[in-house]
Protein backbone atom coordinates (compact mmCIF):
# COMPACT_ATOMS: atom_id res chain seq x y z
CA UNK A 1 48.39 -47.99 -146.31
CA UNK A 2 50.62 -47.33 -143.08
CA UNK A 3 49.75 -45.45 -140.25
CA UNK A 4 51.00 -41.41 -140.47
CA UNK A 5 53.57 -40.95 -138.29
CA UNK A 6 52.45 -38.51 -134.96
CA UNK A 7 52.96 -34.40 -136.38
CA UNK A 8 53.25 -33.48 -132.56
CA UNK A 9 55.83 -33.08 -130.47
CA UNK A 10 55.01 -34.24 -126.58
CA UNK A 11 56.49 -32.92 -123.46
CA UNK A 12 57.77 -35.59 -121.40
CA UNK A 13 57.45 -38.04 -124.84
CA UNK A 14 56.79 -41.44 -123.04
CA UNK A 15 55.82 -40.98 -119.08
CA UNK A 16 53.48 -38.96 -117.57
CA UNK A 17 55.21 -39.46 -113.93
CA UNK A 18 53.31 -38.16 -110.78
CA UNK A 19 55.01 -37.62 -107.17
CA UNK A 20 53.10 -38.63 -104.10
CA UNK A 21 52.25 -38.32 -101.45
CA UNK A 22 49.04 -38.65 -102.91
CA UNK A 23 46.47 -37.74 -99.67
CA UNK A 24 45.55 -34.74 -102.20
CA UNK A 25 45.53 -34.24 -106.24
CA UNK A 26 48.65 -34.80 -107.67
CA UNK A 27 48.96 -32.14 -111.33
CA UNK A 28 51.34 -33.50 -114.14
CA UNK A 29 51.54 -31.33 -117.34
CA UNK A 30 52.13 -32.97 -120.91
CA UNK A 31 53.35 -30.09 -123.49
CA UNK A 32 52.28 -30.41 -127.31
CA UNK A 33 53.95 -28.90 -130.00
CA UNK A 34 52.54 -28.37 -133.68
CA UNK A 35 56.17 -27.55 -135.74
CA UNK A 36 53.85 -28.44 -138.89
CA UNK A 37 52.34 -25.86 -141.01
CA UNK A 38 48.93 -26.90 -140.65
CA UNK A 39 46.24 -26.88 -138.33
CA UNK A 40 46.34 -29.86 -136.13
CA UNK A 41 43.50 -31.60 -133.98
CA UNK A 42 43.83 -33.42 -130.64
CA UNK A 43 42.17 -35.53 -128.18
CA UNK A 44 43.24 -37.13 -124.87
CA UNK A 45 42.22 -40.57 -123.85
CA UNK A 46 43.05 -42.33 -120.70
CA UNK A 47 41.83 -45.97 -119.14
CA UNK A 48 40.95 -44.58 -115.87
CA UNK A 49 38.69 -41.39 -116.61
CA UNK A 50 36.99 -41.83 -113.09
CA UNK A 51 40.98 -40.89 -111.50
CA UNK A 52 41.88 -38.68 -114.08
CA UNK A 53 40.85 -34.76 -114.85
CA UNK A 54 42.06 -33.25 -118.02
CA UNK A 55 42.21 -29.76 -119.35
CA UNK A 56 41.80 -29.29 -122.15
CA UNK A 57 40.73 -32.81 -123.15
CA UNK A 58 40.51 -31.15 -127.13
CA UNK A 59 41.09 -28.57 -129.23
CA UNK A 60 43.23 -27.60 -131.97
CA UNK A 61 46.60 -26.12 -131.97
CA UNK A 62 47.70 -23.51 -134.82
CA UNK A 63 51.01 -24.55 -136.84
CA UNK A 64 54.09 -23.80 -134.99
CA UNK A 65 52.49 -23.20 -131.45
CA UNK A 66 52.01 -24.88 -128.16
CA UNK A 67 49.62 -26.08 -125.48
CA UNK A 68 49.99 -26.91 -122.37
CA UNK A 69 47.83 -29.67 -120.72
CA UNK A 70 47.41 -30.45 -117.01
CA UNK A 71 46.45 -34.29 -116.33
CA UNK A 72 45.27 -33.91 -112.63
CA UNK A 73 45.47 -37.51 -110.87
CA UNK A 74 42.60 -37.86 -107.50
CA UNK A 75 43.44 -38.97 -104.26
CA UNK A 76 43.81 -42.50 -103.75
CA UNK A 77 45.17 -45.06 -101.04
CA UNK A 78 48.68 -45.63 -102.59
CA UNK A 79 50.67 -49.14 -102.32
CA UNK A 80 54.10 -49.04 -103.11
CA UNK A 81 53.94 -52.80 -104.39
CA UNK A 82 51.80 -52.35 -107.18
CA UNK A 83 52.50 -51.46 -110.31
CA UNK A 84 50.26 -48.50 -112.63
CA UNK A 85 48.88 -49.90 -115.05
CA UNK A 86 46.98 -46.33 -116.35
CA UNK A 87 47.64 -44.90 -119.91
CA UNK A 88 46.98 -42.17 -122.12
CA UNK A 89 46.76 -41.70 -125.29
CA UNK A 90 46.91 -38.45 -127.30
CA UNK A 91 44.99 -39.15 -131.02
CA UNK A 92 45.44 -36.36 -133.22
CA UNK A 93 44.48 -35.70 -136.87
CA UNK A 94 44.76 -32.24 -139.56
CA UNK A 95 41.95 -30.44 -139.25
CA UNK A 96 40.25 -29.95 -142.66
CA UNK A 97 39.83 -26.87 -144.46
CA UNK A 98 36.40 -26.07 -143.36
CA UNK A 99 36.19 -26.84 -139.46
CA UNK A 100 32.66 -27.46 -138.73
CA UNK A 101 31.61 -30.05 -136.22
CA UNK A 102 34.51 -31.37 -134.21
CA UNK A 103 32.32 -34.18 -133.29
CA UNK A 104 31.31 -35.43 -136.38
CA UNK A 105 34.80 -34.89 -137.93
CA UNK A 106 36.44 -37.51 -135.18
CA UNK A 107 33.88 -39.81 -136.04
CA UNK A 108 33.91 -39.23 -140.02
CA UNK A 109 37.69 -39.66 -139.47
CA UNK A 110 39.87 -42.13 -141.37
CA UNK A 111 41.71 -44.77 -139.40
CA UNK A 112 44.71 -43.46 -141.88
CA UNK A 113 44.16 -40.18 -141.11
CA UNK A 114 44.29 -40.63 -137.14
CA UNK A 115 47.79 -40.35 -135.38
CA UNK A 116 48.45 -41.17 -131.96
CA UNK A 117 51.00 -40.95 -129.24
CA UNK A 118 50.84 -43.17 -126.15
CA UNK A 119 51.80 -42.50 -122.69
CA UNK A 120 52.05 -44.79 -119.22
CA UNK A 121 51.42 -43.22 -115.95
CA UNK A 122 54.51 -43.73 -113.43
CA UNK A 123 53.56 -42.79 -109.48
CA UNK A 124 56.53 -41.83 -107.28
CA UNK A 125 56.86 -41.04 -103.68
CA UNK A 126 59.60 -38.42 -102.13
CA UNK A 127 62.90 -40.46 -101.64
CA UNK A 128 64.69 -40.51 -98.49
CA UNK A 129 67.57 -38.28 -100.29
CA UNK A 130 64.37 -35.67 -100.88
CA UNK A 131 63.47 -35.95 -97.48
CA UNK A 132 66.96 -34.62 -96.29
CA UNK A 133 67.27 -31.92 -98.95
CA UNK A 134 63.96 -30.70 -97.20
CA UNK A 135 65.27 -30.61 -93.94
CA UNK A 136 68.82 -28.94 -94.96
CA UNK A 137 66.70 -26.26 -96.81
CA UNK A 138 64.52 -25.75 -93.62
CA UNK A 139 68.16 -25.69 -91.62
CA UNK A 140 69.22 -23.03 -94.17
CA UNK A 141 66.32 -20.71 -93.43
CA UNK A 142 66.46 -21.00 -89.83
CA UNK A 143 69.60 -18.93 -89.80
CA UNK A 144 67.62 -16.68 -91.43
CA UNK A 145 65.07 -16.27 -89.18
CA UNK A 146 67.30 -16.33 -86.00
CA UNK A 147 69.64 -13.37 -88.05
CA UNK A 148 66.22 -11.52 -88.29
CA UNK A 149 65.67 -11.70 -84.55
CA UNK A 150 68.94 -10.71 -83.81
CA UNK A 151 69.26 -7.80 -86.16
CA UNK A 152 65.59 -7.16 -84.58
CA UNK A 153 66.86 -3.40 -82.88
CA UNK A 154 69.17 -2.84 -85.75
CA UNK A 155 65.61 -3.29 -88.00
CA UNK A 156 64.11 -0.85 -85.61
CA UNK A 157 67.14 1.96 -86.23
CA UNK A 158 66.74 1.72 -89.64
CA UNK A 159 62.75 2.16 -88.95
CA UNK A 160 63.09 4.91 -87.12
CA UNK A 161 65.84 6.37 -88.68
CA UNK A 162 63.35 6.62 -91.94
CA UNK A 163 60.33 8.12 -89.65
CA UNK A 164 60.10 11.75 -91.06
CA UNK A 165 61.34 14.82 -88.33
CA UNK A 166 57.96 15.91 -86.78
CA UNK A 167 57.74 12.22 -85.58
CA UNK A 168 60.93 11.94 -84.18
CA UNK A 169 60.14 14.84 -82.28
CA UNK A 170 57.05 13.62 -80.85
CA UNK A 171 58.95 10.26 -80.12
CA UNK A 172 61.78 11.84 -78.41
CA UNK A 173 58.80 14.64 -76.07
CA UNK A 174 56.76 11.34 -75.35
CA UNK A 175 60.73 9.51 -74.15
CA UNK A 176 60.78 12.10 -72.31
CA UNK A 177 57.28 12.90 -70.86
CA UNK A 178 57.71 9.49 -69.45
CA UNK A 179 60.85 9.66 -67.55
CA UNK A 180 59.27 12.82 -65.92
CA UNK A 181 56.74 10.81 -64.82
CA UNK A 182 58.91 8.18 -63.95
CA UNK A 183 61.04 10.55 -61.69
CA UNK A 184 57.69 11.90 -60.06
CA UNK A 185 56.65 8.39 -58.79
CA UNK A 186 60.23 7.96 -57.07
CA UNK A 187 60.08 10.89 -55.52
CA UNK A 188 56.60 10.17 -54.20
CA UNK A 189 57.46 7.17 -52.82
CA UNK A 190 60.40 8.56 -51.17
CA UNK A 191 58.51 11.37 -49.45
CA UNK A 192 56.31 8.17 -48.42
CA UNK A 193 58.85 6.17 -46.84
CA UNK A 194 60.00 9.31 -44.81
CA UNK A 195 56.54 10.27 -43.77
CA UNK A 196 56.14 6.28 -42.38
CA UNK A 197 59.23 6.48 -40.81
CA UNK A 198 58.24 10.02 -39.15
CA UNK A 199 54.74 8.87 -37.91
CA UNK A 200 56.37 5.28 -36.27
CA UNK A 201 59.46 7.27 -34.61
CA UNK A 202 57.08 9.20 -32.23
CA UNK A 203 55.11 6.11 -31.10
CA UNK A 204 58.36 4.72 -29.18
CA UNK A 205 59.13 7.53 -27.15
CA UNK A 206 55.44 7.91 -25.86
CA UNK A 207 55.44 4.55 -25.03
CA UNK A 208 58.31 4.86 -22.93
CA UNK A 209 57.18 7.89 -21.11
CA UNK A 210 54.21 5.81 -20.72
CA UNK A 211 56.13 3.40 -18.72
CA UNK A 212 58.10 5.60 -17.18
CA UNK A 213 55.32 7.61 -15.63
CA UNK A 214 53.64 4.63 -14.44
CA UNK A 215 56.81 2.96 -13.08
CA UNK A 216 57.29 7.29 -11.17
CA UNK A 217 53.42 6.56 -9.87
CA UNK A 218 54.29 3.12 -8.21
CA UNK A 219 57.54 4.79 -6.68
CA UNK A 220 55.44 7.78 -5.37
CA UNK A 221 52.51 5.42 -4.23
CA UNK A 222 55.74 3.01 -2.49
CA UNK A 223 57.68 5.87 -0.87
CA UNK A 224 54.36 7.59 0.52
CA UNK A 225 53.52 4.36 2.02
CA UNK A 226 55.86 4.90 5.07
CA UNK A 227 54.68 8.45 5.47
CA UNK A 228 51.59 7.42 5.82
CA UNK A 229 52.21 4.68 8.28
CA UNK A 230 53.83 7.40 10.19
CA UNK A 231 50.65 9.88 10.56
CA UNK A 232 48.46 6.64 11.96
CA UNK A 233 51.27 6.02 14.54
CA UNK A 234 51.64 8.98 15.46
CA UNK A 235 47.76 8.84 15.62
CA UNK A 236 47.61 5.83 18.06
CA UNK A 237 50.55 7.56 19.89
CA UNK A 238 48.65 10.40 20.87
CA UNK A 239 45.52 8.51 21.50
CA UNK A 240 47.09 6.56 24.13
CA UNK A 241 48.90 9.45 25.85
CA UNK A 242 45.45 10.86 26.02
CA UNK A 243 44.31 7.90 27.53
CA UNK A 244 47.00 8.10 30.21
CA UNK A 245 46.57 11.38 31.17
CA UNK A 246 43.08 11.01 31.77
């Protein structure tokens, strides 16, 4: 008797491919589709379970619906130069009228009752072409960004354009709360400067009459000098005209 023919429909049909780089786990989903009219029973088999994580590995799926499967492949040191040799296989079989043990049904199962679909694992890594499409779309969003910082004050317009009244009030008394304050720092530092310049004006003019009066107390001290020379002659004058007399 010849094998049935598989009832479902699988989403890609023949490759399961998965894109590197594969430093972390790579996720490739498989889609199966029951377009029969009865209740159909799967499994998913693969010949590297230690690099493989499936969900779901089983189940059934009700006539004329879907499920989705993720096949999650593990990190692994990739080489380029060799080829995968990993495959899956999805077995499937109608599940009988009375469902019991899903266990004991696969293994009571008919080799002409079992269907099955097989698929081969393809590994890719991003292309040199993907590479650039990556860097044009980063290129495109930088404009972006650099239109957001230049539109940065138009941003804050529109922000405070939408702050309610009362706030816009306060903003506006704070504005100008601050240029008050503002204006009464200049002026204190103005009234500064002047009162410096007032307290070093005076110091110049007291040093010069400083110097003046000394260079007045050497002329007085000079020009008394030949008065005084004067009163002792006159001294010795007399004494000797005494002396004479005598």
């Amino acid at each position: 008797m010849s094998k049935l023919e598989q009832v479902l429909i699988l989403d890609p049909p023949s490759d399961l491919k998965f894109r590197g780089p594969f430093t972390d786990v790579v996720t490739a989903t498989l889609k199966l589709t029951n377009p029969s009219d009865r209740k159909v029973c799967f499994k998913v088999k693969t010949t590297a379970p230690r690099r493989y994580c499936v969900r779901p590995n089983s189940g059934t799926i009700d006539p004329g619906a879907f499920l989705t499967i993720s096949v999650m492949l593990q990190p692994f040191d990739y080489d380029p130069n060799e080829k995968s040799k990993h495959k899956f296989m999805v077995q499937t079989i109608f599940a009988p009228a009375s469902t019991g043990d899903t266990e004991t049904m696969w293994k009571e199962a008919k080799p002409d009752e079992l269907m099955d679909s097989k698929l081969r694992c393809v590994f890719e890594l991003p292309s040199e072409n993907d590479k650039m499409n990556d860097v044009d779309a980063v290129s495109k969003a930088a404009p972006v960004l650099n239109s957001s910082k230049v539109d940065g004050p138009v941003a804050a317009k529109s922000t405070s354009a939408a702050l309610d009244e009362p706030e816009m009030k306060k903003v506006v008394e704070e504005c100008k709360r601050l240029q008050m304050e503002v204006s009464k720092l200049q002026e204190d530092n103005r009234q500064l400067k002047d009162e410096g310049l007032r307290l070093r004006k005076p110091q110049r003019p007291e040093h010069t009459a400083y110097n003046s009066s000394s260079l007045m107390g050497r002329e007085v001290t000079t020009s008394s000098l030949p008065s005084l020379l004067v009163v002792i002659a006159a001294i010795f004058i007399g004494f000797f005209l005494g002396k004479f007399i005598l």
